[in-house]
Protein backbone atom coordinates (compact mmCIF):
# COMPACT_ATOMS: atom_id res chain seq x y z
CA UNK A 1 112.61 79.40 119.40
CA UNK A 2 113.14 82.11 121.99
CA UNK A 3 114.35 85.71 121.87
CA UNK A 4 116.53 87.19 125.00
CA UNK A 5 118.72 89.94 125.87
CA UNK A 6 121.18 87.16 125.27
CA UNK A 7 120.33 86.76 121.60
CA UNK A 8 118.19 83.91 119.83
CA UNK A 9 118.38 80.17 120.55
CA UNK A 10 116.54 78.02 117.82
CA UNK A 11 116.42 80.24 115.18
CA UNK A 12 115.07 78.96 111.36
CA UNK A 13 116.81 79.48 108.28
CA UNK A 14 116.82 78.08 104.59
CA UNK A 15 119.80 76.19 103.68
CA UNK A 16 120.54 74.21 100.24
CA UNK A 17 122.23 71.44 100.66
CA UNK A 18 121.98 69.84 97.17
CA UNK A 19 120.80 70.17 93.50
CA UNK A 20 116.53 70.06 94.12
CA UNK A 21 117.21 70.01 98.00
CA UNK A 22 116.37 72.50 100.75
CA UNK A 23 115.35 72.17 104.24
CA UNK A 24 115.18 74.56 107.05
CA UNK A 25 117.57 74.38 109.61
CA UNK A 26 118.24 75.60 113.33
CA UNK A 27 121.06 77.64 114.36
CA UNK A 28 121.30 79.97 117.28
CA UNK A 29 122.47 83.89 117.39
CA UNK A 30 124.39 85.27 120.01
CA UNK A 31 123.56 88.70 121.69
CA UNK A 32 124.30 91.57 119.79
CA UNK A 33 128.08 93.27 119.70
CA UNK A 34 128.21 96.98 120.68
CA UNK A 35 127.39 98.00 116.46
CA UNK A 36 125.16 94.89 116.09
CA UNK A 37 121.83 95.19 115.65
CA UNK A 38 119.24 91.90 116.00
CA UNK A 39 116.44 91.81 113.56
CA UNK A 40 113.60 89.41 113.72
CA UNK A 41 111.90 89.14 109.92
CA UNK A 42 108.56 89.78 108.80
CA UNK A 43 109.11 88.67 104.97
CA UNK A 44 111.59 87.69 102.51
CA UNK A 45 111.75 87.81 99.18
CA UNK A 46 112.73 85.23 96.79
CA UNK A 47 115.43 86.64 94.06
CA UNK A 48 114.15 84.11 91.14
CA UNK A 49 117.08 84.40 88.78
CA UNK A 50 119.65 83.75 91.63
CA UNK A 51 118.65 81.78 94.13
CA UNK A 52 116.51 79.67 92.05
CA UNK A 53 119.07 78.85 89.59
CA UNK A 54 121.20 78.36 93.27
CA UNK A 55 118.52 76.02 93.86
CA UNK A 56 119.16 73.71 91.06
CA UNK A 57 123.39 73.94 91.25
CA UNK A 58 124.02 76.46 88.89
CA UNK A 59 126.21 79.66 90.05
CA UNK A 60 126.94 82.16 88.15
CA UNK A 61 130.37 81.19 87.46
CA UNK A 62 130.19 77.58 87.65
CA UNK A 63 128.07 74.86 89.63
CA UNK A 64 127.05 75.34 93.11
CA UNK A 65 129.24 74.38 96.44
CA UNK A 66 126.67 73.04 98.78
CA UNK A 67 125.20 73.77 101.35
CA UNK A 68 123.99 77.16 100.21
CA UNK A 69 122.31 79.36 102.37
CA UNK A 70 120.37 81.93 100.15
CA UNK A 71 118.42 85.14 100.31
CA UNK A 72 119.45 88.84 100.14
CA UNK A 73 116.15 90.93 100.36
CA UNK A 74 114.73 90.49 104.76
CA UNK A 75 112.53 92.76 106.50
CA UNK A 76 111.66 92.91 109.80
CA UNK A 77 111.40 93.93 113.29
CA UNK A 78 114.41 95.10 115.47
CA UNK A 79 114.51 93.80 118.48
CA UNK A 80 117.77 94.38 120.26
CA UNK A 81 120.66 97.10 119.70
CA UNK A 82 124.09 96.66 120.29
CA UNK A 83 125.39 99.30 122.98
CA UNK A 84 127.09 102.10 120.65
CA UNK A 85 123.89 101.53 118.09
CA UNK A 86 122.00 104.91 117.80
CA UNK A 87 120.61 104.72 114.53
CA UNK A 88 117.67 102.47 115.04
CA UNK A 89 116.26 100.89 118.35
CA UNK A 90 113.98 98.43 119.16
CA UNK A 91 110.61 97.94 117.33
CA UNK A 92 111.73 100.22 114.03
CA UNK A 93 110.65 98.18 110.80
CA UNK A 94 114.06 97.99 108.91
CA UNK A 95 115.33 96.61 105.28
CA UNK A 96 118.38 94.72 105.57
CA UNK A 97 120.58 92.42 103.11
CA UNK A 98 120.04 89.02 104.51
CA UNK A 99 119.45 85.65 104.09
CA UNK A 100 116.02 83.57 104.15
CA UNK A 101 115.85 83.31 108.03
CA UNK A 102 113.50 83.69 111.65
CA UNK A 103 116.65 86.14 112.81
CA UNK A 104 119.60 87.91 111.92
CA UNK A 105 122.47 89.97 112.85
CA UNK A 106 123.81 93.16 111.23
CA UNK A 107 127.04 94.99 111.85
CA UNK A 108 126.95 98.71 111.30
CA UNK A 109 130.60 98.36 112.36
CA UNK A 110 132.68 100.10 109.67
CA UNK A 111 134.90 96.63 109.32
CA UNK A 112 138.65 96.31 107.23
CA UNK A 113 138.28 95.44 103.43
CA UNK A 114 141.48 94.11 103.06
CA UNK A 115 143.78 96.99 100.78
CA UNK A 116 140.85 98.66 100.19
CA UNK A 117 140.69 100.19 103.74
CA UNK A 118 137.38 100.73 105.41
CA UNK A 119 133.84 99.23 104.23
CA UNK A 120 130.45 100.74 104.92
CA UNK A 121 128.22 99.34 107.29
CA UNK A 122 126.14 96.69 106.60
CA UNK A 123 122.79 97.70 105.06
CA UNK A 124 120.40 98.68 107.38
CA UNK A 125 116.93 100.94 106.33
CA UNK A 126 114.67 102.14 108.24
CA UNK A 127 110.85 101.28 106.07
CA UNK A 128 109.34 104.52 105.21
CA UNK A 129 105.73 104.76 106.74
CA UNK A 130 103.08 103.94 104.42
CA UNK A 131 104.76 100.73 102.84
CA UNK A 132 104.18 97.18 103.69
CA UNK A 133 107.09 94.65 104.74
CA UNK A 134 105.91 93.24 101.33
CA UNK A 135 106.72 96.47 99.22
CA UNK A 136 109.38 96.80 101.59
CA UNK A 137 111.02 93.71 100.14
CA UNK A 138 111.57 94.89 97.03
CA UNK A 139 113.95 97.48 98.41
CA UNK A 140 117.31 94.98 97.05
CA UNK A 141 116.05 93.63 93.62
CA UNK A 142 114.68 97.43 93.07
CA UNK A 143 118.22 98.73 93.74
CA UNK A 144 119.48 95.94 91.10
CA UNK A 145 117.29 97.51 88.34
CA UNK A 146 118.33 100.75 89.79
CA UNK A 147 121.91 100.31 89.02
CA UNK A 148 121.26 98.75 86.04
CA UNK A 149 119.16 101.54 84.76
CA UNK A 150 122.10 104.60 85.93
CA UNK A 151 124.58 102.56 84.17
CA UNK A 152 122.44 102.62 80.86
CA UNK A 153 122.00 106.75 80.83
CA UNK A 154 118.52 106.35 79.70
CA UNK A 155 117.73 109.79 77.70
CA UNK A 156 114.30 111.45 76.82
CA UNK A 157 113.00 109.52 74.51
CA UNK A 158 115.28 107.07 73.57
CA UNK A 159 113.79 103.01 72.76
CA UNK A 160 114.28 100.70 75.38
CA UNK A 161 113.63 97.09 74.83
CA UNK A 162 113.76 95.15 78.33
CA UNK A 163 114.41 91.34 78.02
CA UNK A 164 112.17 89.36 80.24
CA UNK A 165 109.67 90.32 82.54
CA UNK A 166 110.79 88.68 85.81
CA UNK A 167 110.61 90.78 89.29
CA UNK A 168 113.89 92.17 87.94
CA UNK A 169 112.73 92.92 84.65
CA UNK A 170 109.35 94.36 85.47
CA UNK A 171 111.21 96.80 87.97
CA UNK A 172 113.97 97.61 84.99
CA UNK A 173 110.57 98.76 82.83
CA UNK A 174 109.14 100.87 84.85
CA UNK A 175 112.72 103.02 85.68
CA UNK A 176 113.15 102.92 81.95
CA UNK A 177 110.05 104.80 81.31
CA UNK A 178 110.68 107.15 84.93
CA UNK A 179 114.39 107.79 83.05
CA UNK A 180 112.68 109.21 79.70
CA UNK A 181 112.59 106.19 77.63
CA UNK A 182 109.86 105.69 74.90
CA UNK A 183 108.97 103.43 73.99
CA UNK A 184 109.60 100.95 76.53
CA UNK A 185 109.38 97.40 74.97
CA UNK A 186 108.89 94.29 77.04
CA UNK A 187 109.82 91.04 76.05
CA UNK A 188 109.35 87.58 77.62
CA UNK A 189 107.74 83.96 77.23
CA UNK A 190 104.69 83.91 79.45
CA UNK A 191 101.89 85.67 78.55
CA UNK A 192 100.97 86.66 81.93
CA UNK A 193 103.82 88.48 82.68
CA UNK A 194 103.69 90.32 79.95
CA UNK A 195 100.12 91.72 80.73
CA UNK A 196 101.44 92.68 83.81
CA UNK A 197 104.15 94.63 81.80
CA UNK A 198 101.64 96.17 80.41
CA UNK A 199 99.35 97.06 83.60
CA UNK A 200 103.16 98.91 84.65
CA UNK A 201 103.40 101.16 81.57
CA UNK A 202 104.70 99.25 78.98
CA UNK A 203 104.33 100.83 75.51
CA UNK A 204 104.66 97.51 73.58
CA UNK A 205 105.29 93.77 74.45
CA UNK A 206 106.30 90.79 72.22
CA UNK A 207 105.63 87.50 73.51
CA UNK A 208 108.78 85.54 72.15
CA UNK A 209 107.24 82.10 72.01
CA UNK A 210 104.70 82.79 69.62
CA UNK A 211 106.26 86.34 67.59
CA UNK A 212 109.67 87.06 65.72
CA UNK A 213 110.90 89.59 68.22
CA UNK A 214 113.29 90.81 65.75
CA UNK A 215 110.40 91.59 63.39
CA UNK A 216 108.57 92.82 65.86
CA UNK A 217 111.01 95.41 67.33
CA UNK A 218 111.73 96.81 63.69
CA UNK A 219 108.20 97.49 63.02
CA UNK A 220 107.92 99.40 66.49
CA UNK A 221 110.91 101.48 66.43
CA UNK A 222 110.04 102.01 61.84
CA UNK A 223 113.09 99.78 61.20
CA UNK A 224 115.62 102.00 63.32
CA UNK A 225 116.19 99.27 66.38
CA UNK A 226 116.41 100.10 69.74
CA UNK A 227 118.44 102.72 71.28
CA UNK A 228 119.03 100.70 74.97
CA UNK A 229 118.91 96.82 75.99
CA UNK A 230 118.47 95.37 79.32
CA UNK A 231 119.20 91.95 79.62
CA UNK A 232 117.27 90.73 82.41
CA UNK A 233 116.59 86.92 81.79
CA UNK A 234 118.82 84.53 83.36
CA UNK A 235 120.25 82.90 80.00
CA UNK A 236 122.57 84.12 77.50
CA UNK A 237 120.40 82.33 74.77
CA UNK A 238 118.88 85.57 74.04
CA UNK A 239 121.88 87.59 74.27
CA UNK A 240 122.39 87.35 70.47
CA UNK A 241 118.79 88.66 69.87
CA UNK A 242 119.54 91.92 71.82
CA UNK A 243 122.80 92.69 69.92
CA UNK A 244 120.98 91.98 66.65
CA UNK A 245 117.28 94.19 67.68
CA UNK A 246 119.98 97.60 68.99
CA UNK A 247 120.22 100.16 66.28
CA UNK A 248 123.63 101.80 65.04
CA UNK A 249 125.22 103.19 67.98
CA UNK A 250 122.93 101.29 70.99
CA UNK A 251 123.66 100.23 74.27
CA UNK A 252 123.10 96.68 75.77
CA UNK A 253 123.09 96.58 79.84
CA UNK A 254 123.78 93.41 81.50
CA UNK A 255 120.92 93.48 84.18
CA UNK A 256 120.45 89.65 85.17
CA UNK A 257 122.69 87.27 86.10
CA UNK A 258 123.89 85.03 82.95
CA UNK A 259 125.48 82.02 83.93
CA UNK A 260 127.24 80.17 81.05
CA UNK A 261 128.58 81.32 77.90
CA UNK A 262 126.90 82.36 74.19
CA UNK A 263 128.68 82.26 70.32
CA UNK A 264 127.94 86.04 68.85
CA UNK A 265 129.87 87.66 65.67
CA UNK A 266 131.51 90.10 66.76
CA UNK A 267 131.61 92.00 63.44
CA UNK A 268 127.91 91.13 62.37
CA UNK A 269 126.23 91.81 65.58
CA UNK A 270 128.42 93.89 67.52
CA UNK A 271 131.63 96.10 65.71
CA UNK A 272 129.43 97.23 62.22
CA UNK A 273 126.85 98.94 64.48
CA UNK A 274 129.02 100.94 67.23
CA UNK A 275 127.22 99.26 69.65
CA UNK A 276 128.11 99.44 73.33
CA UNK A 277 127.83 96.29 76.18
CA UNK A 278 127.72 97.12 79.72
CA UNK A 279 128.20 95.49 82.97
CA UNK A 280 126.10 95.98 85.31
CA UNK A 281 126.45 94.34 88.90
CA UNK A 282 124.98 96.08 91.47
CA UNK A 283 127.47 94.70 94.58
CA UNK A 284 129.41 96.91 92.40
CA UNK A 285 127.77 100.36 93.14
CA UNK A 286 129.75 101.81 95.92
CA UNK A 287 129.04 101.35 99.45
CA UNK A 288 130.65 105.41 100.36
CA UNK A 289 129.53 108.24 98.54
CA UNK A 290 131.56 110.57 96.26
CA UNK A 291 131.05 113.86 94.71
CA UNK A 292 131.17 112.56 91.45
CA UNK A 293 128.76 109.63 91.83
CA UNK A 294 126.38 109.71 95.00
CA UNK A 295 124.67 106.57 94.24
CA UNK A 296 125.54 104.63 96.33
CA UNK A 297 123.63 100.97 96.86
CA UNK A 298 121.61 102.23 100.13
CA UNK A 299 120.98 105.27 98.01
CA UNK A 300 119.36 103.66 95.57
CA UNK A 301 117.48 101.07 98.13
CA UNK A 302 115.95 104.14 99.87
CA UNK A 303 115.01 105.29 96.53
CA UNK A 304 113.04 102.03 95.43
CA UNK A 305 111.42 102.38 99.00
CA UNK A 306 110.40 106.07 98.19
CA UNK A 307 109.24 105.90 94.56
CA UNK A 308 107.31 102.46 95.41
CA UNK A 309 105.43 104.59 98.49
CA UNK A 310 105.20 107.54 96.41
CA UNK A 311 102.93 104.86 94.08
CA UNK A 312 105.54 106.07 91.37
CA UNK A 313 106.87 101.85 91.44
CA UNK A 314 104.28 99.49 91.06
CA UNK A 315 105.12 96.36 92.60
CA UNK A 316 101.98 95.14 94.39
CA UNK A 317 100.79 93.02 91.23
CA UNK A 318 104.05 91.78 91.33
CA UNK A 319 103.75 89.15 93.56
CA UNK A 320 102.06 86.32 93.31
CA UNK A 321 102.45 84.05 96.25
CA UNK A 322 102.81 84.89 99.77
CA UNK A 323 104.07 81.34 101.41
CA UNK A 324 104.33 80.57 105.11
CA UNK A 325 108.07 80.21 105.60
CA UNK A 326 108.53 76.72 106.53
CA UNK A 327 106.62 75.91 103.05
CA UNK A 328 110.46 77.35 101.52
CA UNK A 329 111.85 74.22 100.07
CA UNK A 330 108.34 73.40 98.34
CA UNK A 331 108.21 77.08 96.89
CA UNK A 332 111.78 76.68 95.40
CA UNK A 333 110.88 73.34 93.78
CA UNK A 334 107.70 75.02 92.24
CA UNK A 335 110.03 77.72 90.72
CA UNK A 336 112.61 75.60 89.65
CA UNK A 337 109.60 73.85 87.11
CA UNK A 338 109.47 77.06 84.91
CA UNK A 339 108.25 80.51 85.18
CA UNK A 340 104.64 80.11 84.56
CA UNK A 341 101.99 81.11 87.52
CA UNK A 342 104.38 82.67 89.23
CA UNK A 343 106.16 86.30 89.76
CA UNK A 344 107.38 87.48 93.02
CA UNK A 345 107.37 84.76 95.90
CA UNK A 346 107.74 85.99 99.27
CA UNK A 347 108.16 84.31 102.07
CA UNK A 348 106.01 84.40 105.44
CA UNK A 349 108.00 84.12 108.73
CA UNK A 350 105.28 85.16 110.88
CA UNK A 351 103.10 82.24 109.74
């Protein structure tokens, strides 16, 4: 592999190119366009609900279309600047939104969107000083449980009951208490992670293999049910559960990424108590900024990076394993077995 003015000739990246099947692969970048920037990475991390369930075929709206190239969350170094780039130069430690790869371009070209006129620039942060490239990582996922979080108008003291304790889910707790809520319930399978939950400020967690959760939330809240629920698992199996724990009037935010489909009764579970379902997608949050809502998704990216070096965001005991990157395709398999032993995975590209 070899880095010129000219661009980057045998560069490494992660590609899927089947159910259980990933390799790295070589490709080769050309020199950077005028609003280009080229961006050699440090670490990337591994979005586990996405990527993972990319890993094994499943999208979520329908099987996967191989080959798959994954990853959204990069850091790394720049190294060369497009001619009209001002905004960073050489050497600055950046976030960007790219895949698991050695190298990568971004445009900070505002670029046609079809009838919706201009686009932003591609995402492109400069890392506050004080963080590591691995806190630094979190800046995409963090924005995820960001958005997820605004869209749920958290208020002072209002329950929140988070569903699973993934990367996602673990970030979604610790906004939910930042936003006001109390108590801020954690839910998930694996005992570890829920000890973790509870080293990040969770009031109360329920370990769903061995408790009734719906017991269990109606003796925490004195029978009333939660006022908010964040779906952040990546099954609708417990779906149901979260309409049926919400008190009269509650809000359930679609955090994760559900693929697949789940039977509710709409009058039961959903119509007799008032109760609210959100969306929440975070490619969603807008890209421009408007009076009436500012948050945009670099917003909210730069805020993850702030309140994590602030030491407002835990995310340190978040991850787990630190893997050289050509040990990608191994880590993904490991995942794929179940969620036990691990949390956050990032990957290594300086090893």
């Amino acid at each position: 592999m070899s880095a010129r003015s000219g661009g980057v000739r045998g560069a490494r990246r992660l590609v899927f190119t089947g159910p259980g099947r990933g390799e790295m692969e070589r490709f080769d970048l050309p020199a950077p366009a005028p609003h280009q920037v080229l961006v050699r990475a440090t670490r990337t991390l591994i979005s586990a609900g996405t990527e993972v369930k990319g890993f094994q075929g499943i999208a979520p709206s329908g099987p996967s279309r191989f080959p798959v190239r994954p990853g959204y969350s990069f850091v790394g170094i720049v190294e060369q600047v497009g001619a009209a780039v001002t905004a960073v130069q050489p050497g600055d430690r950046v976030a960007t939104q790219k895949g698991h790869a050695s190298h990568a371009l971004v445009d900070l070209s505002d670029q046609p969107a079809g009838k919706t006129g201009q686009r932003a620039p591609e995402y492109l942060q400069v890392v506050p000083a004080g963080l590591t490239d691995e806190q630094a990582t979190f800046a995409v996922l963090g924005s995820v449980a960001m958005h997820g979080v605004r869209k749920a108008a958290i208020a002072l003291d209002e329950s929140v009951v988070v569903m699973g304790q993934g990367v996602v889910g673990q970030l979604t707790l610790q906004l939910a208490r930042l936003a006001g809520g109390r108590p801020v319930i954690g839910v998930d399978l694996v005992e570890e992670r829920l000890t973790t939950a509870r080293a990040n400020g969770a009031d109360a967690v329920i370990n769903a293999a061995t408790e009734d959760v719906i017991a269990a939330v109606e003796r925490i809240t004195a029978g009333r049910g939660v006022d908010v629920g964040c779906e952040c698992t990546n099954t609708p199996r417990t779906f149901p559960t979260l309409l049926r724990i919400a008190g009269v009037g509650g809000r359930i935010v679609i955090v994760g990424s559900l693929p697949g489909t789940v039977e509710i009764s709409l009058f039961d579970e959903l119509q007799r108590k008032e109760l609210t379902v959100i969306g929440a997608f975070q490619p969603s949050a807008p890209l421009l900024p408007h009076h009436t809502f500012p948050w945009t998704q670099s917003r909210n990216r730069l805020g993850i990076l702030e309140l994590i070096a602030a030491g407002r965001l835990k995310v340190d005991n978040l991850i787990t394993d630190v893997a050289p990157a050509a040990e990608a395709p191994a880590a993904f398999a490991r995942m794929a077995r179940g969620p036990a032993e691990w949390l956050g995975v990032i990957l290594d590209w300086e090893r």
